[in-house]
Each structure stands twice: as C-alpha cells, then as structure tokens.
Protein backbone atom coordinates (compact mmCIF):
# COMPACT_ATOMS: atom_id res chain seq x y z
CA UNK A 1 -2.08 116.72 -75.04
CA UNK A 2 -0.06 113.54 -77.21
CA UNK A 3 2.59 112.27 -75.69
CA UNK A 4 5.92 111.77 -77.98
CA UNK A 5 6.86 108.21 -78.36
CA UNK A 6 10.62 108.57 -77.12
CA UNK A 7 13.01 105.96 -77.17
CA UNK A 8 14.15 104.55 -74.45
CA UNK A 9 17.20 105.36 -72.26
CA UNK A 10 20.82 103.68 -73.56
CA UNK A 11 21.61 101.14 -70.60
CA UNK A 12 24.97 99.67 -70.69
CA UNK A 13 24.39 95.89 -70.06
CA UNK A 14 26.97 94.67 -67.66
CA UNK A 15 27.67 92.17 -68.91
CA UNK A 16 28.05 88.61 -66.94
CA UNK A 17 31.29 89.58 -65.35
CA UNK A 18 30.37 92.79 -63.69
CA UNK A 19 27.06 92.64 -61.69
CA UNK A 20 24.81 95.43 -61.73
CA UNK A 21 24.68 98.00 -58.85
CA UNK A 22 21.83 98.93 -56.58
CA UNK A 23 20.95 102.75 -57.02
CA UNK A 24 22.02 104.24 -53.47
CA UNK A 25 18.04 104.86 -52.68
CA UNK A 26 17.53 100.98 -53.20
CA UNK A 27 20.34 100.35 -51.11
CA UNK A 28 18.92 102.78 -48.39
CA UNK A 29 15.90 101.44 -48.64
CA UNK A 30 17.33 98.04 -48.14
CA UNK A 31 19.31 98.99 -44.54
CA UNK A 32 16.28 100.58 -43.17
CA UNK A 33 14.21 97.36 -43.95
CA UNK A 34 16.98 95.72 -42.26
CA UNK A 35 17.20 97.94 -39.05
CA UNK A 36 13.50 97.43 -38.85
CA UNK A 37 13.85 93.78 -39.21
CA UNK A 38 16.45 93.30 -36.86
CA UNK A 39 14.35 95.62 -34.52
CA UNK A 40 11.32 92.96 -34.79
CA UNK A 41 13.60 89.92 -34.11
CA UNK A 42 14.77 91.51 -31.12
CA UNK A 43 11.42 92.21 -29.89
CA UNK A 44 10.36 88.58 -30.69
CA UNK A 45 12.82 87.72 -29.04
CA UNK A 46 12.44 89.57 -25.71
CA UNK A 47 8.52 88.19 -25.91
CA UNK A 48 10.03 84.22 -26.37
CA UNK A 49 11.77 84.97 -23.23
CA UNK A 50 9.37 86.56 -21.19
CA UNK A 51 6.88 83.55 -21.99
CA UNK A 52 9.51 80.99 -21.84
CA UNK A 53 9.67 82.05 -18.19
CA UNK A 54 6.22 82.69 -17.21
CA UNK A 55 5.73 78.97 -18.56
CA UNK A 56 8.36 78.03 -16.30
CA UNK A 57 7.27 79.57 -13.06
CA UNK A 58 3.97 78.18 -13.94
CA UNK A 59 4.86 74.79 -14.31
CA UNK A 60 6.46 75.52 -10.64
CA UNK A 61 3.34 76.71 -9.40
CA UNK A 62 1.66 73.30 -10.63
CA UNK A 63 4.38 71.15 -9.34
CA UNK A 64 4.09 72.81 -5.87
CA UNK A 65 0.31 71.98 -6.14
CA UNK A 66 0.89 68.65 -6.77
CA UNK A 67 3.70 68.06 -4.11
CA UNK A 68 0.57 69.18 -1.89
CA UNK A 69 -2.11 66.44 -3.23
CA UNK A 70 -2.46 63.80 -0.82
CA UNK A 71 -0.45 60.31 -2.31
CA UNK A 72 -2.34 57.20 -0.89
CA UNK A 73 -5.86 58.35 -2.40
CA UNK A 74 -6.84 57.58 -5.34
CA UNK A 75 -7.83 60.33 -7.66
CA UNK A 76 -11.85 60.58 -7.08
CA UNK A 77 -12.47 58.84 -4.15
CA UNK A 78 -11.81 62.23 -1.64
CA UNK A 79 -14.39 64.68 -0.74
CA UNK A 80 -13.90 68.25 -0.18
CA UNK A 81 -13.82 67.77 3.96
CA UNK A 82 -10.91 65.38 3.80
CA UNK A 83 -13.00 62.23 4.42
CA UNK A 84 -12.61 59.31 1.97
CA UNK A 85 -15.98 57.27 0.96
CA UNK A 86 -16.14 54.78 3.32
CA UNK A 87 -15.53 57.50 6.37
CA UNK A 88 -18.91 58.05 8.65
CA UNK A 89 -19.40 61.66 9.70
C-alpha cells in the first residue's frame, strides 16, 4: 500500500514573546522524573549518612586502639610477649 504525501500540520509559531507550552503528557512525564529523582537523592542521602557514621565510629574504634599501644616503645622493637629486644627470658 502507497502512502499519500500529506502536508504537514499548521503550527502557530509563538512567536518570541509567548513561549511554547509543554503538552500535559510531557509535563507529566517531567514530575514523575522528578518524584523519582528526588526519591534517589533522598536515598543517597540516607546512604552518605549511614557511612558518614560508620566511618566515624570506626575511626573511634582505631583511636581506642591506639590509646591502648604502649608510648615509650618504639614502633618495631616489641615482641608479641611484651618483652622488648634487649629483655632475657
């Protein structure tokens, strides 16, 4: 089957005074992107949170462990016992 060339639709240009307007599906189509969007920030944003915090504890937990190291030996020089390198069992 041909199809008939038919011309195209009249559009009224607006002209540059009056801006065009968004067909109501567009600007349906637009909220819902929106909604969703806003949806994902919030959820990113929940998630920044929750690892802001368990990076905070965590640095806790690794200042404890240092409060605990012992201060007048030098990194190295301990062994697992306690005893320092020049100690005789």
């Amino acid at each position: 089957m041909r199809q008939r060339n038919l011309p195209a639709p009249h559009v009224e240009d607006p002209g540059p005074c009056r801006p065009r307007r968004a067909p109501a599906a567009a600007a349906r189509g637009a909220q819902r992107t929106n909604e969703l969007l806003e949806r994902q920030v919030a959820q990113l944003t929940q998630e920044r949170d929750n690892l802001r915090s368990r990076l905070n504890a965590a640095r806790s937990r690794i200042d404890a462990l240092l409060d605990r190291l012992p201060v007048d030996a030098p990194a190295g020089e301990t062994h697992n016992d306690g005893r320092n390198e020049g100690d005789r069992a």
